[in-house]
C-alpha atoms as a PDB file:
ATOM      1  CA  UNK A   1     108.364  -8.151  89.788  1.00  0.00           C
ATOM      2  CA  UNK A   2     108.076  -8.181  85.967  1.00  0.00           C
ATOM      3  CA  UNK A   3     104.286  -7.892  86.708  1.00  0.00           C
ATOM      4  CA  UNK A   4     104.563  -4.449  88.586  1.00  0.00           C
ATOM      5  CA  UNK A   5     106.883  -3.148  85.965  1.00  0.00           C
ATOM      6  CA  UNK A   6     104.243  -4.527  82.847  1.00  0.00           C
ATOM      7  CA  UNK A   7     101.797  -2.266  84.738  1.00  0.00           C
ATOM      8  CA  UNK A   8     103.489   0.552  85.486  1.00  0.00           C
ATOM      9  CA  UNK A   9     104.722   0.841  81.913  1.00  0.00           C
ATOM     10  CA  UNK A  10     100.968   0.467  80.541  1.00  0.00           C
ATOM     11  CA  UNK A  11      99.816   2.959  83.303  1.00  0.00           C
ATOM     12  CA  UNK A  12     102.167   5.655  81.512  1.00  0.00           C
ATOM     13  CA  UNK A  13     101.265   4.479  78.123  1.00  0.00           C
ATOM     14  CA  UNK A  14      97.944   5.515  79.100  1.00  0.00           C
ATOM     15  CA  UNK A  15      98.864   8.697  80.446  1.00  0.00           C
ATOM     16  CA  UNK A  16     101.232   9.255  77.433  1.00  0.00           C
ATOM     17  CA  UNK A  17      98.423   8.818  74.277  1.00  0.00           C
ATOM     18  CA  UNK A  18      96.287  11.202  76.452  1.00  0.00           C
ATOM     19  CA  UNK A  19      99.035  14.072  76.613  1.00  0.00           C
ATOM     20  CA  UNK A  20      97.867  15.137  72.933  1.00  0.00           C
ATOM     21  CA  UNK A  21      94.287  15.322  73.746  1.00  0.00           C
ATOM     22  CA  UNK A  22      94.915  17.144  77.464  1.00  0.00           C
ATOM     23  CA  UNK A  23      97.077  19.500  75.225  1.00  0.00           C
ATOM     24  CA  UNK A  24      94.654  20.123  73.374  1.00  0.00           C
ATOM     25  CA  UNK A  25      91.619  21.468  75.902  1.00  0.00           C
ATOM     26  CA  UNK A  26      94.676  23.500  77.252  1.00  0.00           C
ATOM     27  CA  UNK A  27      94.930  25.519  74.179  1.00  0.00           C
ATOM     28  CA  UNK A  28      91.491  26.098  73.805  1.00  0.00           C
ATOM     29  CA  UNK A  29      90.143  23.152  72.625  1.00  0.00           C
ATOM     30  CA  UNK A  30      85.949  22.401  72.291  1.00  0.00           C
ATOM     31  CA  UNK A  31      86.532  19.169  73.765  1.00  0.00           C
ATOM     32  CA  UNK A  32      88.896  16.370  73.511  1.00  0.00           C
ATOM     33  CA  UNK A  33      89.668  15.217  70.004  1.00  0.00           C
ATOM     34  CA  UNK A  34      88.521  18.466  68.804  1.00  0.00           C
ATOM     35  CA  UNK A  35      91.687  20.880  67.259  1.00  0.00           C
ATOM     36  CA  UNK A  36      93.152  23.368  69.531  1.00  0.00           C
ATOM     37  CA  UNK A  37      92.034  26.829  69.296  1.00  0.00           C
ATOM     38  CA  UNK A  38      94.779  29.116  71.080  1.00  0.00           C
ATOM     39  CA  UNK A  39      93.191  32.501  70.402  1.00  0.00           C
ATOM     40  CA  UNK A  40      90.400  31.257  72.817  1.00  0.00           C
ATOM     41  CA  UNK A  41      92.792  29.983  75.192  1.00  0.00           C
ATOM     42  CA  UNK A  42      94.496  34.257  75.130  1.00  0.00           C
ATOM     43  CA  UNK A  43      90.625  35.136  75.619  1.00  0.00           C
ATOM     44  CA  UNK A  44      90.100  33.198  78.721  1.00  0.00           C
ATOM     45  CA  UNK A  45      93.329  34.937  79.951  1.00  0.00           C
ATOM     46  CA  UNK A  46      91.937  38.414  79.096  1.00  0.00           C
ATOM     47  CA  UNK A  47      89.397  37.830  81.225  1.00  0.00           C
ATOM     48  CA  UNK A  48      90.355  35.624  83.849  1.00  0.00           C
ATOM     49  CA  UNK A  49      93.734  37.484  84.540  1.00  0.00           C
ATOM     50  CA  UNK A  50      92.048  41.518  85.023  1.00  0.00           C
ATOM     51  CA  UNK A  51      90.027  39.849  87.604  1.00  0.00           C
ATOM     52  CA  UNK A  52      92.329  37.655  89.631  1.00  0.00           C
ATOM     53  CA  UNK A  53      94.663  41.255  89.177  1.00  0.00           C
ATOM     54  CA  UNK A  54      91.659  43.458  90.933  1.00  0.00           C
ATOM     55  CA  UNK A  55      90.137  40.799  92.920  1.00  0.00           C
ATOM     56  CA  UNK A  56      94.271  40.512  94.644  1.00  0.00           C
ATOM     57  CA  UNK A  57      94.164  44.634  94.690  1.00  0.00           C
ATOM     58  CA  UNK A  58      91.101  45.072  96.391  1.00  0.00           C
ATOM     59  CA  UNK A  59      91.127  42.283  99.029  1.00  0.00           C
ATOM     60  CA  UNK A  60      93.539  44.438 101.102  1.00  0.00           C
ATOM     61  CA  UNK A  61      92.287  47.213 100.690  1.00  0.00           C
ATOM     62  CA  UNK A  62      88.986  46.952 102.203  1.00  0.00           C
ATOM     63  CA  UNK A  63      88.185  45.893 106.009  1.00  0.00           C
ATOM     64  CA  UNK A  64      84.924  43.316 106.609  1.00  0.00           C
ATOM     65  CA  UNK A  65      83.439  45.262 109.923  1.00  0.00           C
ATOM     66  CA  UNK A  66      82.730  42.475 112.514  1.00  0.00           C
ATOM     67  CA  UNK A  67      81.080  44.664 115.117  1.00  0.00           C
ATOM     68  CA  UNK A  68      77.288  44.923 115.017  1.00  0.00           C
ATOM     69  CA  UNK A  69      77.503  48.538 117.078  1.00  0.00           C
ATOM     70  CA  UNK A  70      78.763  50.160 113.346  1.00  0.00           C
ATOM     71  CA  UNK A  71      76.527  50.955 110.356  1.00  0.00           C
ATOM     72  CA  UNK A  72      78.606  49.609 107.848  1.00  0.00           C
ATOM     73  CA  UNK A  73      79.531  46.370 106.490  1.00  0.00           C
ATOM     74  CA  UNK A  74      82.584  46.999 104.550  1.00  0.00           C
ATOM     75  CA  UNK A  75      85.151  50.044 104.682  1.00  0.00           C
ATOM     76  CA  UNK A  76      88.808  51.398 103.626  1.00  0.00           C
ATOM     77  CA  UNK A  77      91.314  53.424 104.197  1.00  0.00           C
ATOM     78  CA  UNK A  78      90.361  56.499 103.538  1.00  0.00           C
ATOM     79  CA  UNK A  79      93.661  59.001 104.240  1.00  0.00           C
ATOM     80  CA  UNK A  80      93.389  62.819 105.209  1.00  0.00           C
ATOM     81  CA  UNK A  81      92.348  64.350 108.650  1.00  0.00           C
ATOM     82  CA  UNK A  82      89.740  62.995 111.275  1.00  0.00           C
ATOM     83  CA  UNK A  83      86.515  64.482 111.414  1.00  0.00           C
ATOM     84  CA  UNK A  84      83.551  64.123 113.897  1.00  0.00           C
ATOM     85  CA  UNK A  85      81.624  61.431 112.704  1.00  0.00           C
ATOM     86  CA  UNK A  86      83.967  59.489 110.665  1.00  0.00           C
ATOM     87  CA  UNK A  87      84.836  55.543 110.790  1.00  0.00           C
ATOM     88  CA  UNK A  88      88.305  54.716 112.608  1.00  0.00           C
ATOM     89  CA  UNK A  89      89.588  51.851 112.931  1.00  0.00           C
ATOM     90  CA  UNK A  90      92.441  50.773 115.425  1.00  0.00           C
ATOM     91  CA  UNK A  91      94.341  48.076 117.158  1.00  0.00           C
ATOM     92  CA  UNK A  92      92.629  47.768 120.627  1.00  0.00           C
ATOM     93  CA  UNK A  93      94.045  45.142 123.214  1.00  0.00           C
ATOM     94  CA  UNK A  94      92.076  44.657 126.220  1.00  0.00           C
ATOM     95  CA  UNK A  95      91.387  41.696 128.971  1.00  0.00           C
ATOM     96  CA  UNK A  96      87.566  42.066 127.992  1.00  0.00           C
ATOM     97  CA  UNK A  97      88.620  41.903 123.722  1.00  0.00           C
ATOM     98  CA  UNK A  98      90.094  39.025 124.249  1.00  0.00           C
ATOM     99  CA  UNK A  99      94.107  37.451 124.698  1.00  0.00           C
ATOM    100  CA  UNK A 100      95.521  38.839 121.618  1.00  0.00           C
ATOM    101  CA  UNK A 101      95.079  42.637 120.157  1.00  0.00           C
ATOM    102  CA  UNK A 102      91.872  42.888 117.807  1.00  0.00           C
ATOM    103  CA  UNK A 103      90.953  45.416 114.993  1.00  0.00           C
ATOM    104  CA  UNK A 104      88.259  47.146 115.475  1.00  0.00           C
ATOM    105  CA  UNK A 105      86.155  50.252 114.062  1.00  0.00           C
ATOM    106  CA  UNK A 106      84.577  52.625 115.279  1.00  0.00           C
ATOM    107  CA  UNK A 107      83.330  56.329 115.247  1.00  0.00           C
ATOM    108  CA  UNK A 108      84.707  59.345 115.946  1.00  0.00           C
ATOM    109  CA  UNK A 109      82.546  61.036 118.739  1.00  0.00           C
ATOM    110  CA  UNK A 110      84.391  63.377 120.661  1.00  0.00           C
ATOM    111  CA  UNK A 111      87.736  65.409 119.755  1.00  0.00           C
ATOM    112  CA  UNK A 112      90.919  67.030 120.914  1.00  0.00           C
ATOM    113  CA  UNK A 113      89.890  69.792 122.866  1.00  0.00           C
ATOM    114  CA  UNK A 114      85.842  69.463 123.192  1.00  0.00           C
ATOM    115  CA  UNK A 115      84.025  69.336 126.288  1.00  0.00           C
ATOM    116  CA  UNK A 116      83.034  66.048 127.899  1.00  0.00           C
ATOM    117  CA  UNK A 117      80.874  65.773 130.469  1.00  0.00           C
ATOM    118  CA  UNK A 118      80.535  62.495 132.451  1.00  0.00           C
ATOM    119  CA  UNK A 119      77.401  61.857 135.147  1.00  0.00           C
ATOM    120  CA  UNK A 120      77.137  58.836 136.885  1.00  0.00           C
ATOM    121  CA  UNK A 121      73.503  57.597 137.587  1.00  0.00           C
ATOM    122  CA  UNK A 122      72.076  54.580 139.486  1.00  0.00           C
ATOM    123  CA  UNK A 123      72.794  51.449 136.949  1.00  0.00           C
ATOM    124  CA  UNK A 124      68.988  50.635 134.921  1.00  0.00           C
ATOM    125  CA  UNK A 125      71.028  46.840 135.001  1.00  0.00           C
ATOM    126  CA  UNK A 126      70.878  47.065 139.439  1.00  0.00           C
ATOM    127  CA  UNK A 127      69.023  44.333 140.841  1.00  0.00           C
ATOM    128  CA  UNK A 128      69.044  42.116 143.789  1.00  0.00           C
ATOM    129  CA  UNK A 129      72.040  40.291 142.578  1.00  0.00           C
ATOM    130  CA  UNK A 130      74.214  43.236 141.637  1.00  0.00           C
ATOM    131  CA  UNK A 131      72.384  45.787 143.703  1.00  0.00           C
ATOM    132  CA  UNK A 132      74.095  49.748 143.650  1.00  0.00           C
ATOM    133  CA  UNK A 133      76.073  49.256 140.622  1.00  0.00           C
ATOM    134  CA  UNK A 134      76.234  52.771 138.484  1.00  0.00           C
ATOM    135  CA  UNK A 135      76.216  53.469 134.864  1.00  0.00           C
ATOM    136  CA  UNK A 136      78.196  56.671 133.391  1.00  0.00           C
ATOM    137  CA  UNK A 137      76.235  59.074 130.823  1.00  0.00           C
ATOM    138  CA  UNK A 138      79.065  60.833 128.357  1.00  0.00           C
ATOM    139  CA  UNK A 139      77.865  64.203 127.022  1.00  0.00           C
ATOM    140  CA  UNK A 140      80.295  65.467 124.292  1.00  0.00           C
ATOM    141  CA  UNK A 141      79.854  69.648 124.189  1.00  0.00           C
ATOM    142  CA  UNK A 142      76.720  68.728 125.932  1.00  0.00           C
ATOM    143  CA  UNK A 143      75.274  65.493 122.780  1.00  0.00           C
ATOM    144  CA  UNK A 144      75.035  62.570 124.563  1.00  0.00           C
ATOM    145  CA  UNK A 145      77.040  59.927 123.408  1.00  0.00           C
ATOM    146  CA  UNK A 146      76.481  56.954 125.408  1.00  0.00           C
ATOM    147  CA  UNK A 147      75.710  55.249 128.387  1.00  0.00           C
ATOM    148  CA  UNK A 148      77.734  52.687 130.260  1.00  0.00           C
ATOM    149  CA  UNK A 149      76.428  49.401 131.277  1.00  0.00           C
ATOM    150  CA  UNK A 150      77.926  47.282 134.576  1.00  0.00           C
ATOM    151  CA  UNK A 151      78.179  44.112 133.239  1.00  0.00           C
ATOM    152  CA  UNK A 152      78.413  42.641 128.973  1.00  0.00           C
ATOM    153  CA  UNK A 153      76.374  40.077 127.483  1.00  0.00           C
ATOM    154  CA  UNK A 154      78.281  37.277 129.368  1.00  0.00           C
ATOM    155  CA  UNK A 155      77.850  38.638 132.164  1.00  0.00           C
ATOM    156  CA  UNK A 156      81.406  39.703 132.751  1.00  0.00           C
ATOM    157  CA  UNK A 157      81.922  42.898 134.702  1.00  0.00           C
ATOM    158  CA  UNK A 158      82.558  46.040 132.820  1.00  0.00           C
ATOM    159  CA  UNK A 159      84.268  49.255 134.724  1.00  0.00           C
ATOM    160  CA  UNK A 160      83.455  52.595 132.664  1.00  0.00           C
ATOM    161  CA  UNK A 161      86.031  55.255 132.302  1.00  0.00           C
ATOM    162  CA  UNK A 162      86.067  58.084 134.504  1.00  0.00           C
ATOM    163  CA  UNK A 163      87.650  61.138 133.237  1.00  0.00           C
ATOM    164  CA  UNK A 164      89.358  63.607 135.179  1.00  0.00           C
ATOM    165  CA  UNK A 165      89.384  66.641 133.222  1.00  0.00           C
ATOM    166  CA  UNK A 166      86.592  68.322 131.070  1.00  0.00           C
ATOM    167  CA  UNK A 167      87.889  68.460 127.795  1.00  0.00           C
ATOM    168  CA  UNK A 168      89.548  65.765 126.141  1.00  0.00           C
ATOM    169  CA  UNK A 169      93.675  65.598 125.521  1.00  0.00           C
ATOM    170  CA  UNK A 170      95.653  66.987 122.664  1.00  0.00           C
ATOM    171  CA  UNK A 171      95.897  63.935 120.334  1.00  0.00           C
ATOM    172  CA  UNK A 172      93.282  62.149 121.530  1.00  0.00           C
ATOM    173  CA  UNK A 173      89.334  61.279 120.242  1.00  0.00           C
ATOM    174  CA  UNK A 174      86.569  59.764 121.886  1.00  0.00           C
ATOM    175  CA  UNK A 175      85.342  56.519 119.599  1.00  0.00           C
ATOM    176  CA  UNK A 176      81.662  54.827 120.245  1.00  0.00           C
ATOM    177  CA  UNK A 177      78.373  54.547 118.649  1.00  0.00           C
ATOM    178  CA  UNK A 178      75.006  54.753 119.311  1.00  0.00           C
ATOM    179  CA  UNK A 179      74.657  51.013 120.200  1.00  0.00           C
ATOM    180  CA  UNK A 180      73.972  50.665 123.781  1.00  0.00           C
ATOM    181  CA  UNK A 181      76.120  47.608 124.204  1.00  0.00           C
ATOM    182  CA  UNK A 182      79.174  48.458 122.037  1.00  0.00           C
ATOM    183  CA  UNK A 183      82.470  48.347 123.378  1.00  0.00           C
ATOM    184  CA  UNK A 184      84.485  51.571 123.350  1.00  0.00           C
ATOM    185  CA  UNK A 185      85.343  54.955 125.106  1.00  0.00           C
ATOM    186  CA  UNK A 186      82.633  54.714 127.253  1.00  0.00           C
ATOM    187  CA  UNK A 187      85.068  51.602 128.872  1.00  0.00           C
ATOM    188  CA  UNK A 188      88.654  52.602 127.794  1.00  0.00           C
ATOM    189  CA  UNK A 189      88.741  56.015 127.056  1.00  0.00           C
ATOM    190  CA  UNK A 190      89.836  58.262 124.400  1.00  0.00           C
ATOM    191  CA  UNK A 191      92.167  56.469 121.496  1.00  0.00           C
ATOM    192  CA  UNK A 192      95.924  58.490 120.546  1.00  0.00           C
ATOM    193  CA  UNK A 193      94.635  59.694 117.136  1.00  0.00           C
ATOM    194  CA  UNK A 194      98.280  58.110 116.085  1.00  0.00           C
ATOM    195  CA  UNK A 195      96.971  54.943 116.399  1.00  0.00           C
ATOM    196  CA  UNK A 196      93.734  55.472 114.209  1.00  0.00           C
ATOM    197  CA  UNK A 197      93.374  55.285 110.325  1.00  0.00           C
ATOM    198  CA  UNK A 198      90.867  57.342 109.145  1.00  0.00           C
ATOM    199  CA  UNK A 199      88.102  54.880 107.277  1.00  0.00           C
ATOM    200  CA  UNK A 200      84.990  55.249 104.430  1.00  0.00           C
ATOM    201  CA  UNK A 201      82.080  52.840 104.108  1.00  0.00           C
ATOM    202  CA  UNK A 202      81.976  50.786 101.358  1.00  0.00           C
ATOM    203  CA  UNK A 203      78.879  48.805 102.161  1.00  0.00           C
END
């Protein structure tokens, strides 16, 4: 027993004799056994604190775009009115997204009140395995925007909307790109323009 306590006491000896020199590098020190220097110590802060400050502001703000159907990398909120051809991002939950609701972005394509067209055409995709499936062409005040594909990458099945008016609804917006396999209007239809935030690229 008195052997584990002469240890432990010469364990914090140790740690005591090097409180000075620890000290020391804290406040600015060259090196141990060097003086402190506390005005280099405030300069580290100067610059060290501005950028932990802006680096904790802007992580927030900005949104890492996960989707390889959108030509950006990074955007942000960018409040004020949607226009045709901005970035949008949303909630969307879906079977096909996945269990839980994901954010995605998109673009808007088609808005409250313009003409959309949809023309279903024997599926490019048909084959003997999946023989008379059918793709839908969307045609926004007569643009294409996209064209529907019957099943994803994995194979799963994919149903394309089918709209049953010509224009679309008050408070609503078509979102897509011009990738041919994004996931968007083309499946779910047009997104409540309540539940979009208007976006800018950043990268």
């Amino acid at each position: 027993m008195l052997r584990l306590a002469f240890r432990a006491a010469r364990s914090g000896w140790a740690e005591l004799k090097l409180l000075p020199l620890k000290a020391a590098v804290a406040l600015g020190s060259s090196g141990l056994g060097q003086p402190p220097r506390p005005e280099q110590l405030w300069k580290a802060f100067g610059i060290v604190l501005p950028v932990g400050l802006l680096t904790w502001w802007a992580i927030p703000q900005a949104t890492i775009v996960m989707s390889p159907s959108i030509d950006a990398w990074l955007v942000r909120k960018a409040p004020g009115p949607i226009h045709r051809g901005d970035f949008v991002s949303f909630t969307l939950s879906h079977p096909l997204a996945g269990p839980k609701p994901v954010d995605v972005t998109k673009m808007a394509l088609c808005l409250p009140g313009d003409r959309i067209d949809w023309i279903e055409k024997p599926s490019s995709a048909s084959g003997p395995i999946h023989p008379g499936e059918w793709d839908g062409w969307y045609y926004c005040n007569g643009k294409l925007l996209g064209i529907s594909k019957p099943y994803g990458h994995n194979g799963q099945k994919l149903d394309h909307w089918r709209p049953m008016i010509g224009t679309i609804p008050p408070g609503m917006i078509y979102v897509g790109s011009s990738h041919a396999s994004g996931f968007d209007s083309r499946y779910y239809g047009p997104v409540e323009i309540e539940r979009l935030k208007r976006m800018e690229k950043l990268l």
